[in-house]
Structure formats: C-alpha cells, structure tokens
N, C-alpha and C. Protein backbone atom coordinates (compact mmCIF):
# COMPACT_ATOMS: atom_id res chain seq x y z
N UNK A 1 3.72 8.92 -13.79
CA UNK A 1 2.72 9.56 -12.93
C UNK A 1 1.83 8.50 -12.27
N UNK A 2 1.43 7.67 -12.92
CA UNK A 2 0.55 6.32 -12.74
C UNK A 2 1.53 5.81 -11.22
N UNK A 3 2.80 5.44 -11.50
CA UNK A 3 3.30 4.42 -10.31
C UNK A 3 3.25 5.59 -9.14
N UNK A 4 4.10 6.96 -9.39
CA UNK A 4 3.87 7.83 -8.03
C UNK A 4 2.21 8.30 -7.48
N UNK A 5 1.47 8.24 -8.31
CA UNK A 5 -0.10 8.00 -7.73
C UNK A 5 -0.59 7.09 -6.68
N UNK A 6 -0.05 5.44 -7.19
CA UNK A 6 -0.52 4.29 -6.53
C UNK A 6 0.84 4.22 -5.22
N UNK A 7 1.42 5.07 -5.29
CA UNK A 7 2.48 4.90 -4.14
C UNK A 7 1.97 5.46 -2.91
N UNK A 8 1.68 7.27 -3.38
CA UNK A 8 0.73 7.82 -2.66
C UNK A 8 -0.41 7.50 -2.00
N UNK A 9 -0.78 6.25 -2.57
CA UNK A 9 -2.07 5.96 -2.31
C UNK A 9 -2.01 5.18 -1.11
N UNK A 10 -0.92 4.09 -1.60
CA UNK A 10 -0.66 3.18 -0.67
C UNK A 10 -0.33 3.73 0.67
N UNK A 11 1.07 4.53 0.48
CA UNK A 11 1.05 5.31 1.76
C UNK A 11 -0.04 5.84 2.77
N UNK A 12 -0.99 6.86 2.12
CA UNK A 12 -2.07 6.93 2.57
C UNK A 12 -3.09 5.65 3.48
N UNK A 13 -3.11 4.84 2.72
CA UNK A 13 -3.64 3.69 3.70
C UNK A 13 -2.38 3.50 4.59
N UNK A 14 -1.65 3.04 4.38
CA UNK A 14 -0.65 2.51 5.35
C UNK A 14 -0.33 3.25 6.48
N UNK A 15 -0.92 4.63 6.52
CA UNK A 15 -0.61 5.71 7.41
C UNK A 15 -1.97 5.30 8.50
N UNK A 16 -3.13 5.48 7.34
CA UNK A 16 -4.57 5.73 7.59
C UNK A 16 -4.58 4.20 8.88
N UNK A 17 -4.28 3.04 8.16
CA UNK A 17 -4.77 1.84 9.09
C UNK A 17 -3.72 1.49 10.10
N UNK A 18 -2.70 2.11 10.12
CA UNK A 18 -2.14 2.58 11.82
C UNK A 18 -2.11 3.40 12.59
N UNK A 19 -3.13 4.41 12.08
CA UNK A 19 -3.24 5.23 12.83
C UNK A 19 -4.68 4.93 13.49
N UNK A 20 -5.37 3.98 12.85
CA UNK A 20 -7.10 3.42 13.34
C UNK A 20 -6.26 2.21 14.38
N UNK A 21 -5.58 1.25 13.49
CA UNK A 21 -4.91 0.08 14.38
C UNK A 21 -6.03 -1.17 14.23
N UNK A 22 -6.78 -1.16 13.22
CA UNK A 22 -8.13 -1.91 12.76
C UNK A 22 -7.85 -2.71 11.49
N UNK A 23 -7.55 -4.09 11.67
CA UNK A 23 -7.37 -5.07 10.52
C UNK A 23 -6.14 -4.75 10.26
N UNK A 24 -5.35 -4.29 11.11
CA UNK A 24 -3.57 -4.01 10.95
C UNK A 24 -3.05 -4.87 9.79
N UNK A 25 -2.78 -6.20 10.96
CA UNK A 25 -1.99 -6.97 9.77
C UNK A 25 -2.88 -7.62 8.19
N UNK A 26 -3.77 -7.74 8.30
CA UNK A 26 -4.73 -8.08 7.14
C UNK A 26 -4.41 -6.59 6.07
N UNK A 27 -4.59 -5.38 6.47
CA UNK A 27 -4.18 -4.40 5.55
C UNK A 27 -2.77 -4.17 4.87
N UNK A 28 -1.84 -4.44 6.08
CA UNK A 28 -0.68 -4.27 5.73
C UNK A 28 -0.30 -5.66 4.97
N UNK A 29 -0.80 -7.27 5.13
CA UNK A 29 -0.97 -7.94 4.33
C UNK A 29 -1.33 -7.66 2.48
N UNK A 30 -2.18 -6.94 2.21
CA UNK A 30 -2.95 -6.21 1.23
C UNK A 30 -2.02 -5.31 0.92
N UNK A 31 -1.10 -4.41 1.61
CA UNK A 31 -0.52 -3.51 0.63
C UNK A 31 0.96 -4.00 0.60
N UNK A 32 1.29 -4.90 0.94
CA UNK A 32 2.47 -5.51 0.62
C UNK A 32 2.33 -6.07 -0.80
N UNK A 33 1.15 -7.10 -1.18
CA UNK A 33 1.02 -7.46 -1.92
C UNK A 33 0.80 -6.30 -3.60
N UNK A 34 0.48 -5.13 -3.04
CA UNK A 34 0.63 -4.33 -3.88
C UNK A 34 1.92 -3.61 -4.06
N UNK A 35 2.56 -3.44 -3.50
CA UNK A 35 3.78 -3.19 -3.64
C UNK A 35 4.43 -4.16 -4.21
N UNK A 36 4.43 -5.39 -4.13
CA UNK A 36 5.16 -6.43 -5.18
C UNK A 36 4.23 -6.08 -6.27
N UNK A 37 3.13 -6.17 -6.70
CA UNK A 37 2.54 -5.61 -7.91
C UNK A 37 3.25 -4.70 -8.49
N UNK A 38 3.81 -3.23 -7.46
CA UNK A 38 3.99 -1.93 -8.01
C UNK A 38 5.38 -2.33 -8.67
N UNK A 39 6.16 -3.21 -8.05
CA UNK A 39 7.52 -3.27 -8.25
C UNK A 39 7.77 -4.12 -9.67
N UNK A 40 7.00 -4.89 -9.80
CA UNK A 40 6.89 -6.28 -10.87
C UNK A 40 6.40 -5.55 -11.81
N UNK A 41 5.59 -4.68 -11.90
CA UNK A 41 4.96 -3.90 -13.24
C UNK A 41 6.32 -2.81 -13.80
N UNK A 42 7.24 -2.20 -12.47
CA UNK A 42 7.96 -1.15 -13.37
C UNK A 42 8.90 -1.84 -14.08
N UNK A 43 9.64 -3.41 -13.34
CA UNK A 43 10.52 -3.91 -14.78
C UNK A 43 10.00 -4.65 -15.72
C-alpha cells in the first residue's frame, strides 16, 4: 500500500507541474530521483 501511495503521489505532481509548466525540469529532476528511490527500496 505504502509503494502504490508514493506512486500516486508522484503522478500527481508529475501531472500537477506540467500542467503549471513552472520549474518543469527541476521537478521532473526531483521525481525521477524518487522513482529510483521507489524502485531501489522494492528489491
């Protein structure tokens, strides 16, 4: 439940800061890096 939460979440921004178009690549910078987080924690 924990990893499909922070997925959701991410999505949510990732939707949210292209749809503003404000600190684009700096955000999408930021949730990349969480996504290697998300991925490195499930193995």
């Amino acid at each position: 439940h924990l990893h499909g939460l922070n997925m959701n979440l991410m999505m949510t921004d990732l939707f949210f800061f292209e749809k503003n178009g404000e600190n684009l690549v700096g955000c999408q910078q930021n949730i990349s890096e969480l996504y290697h987080l998300l991925i490195f924690s499930k193995s």
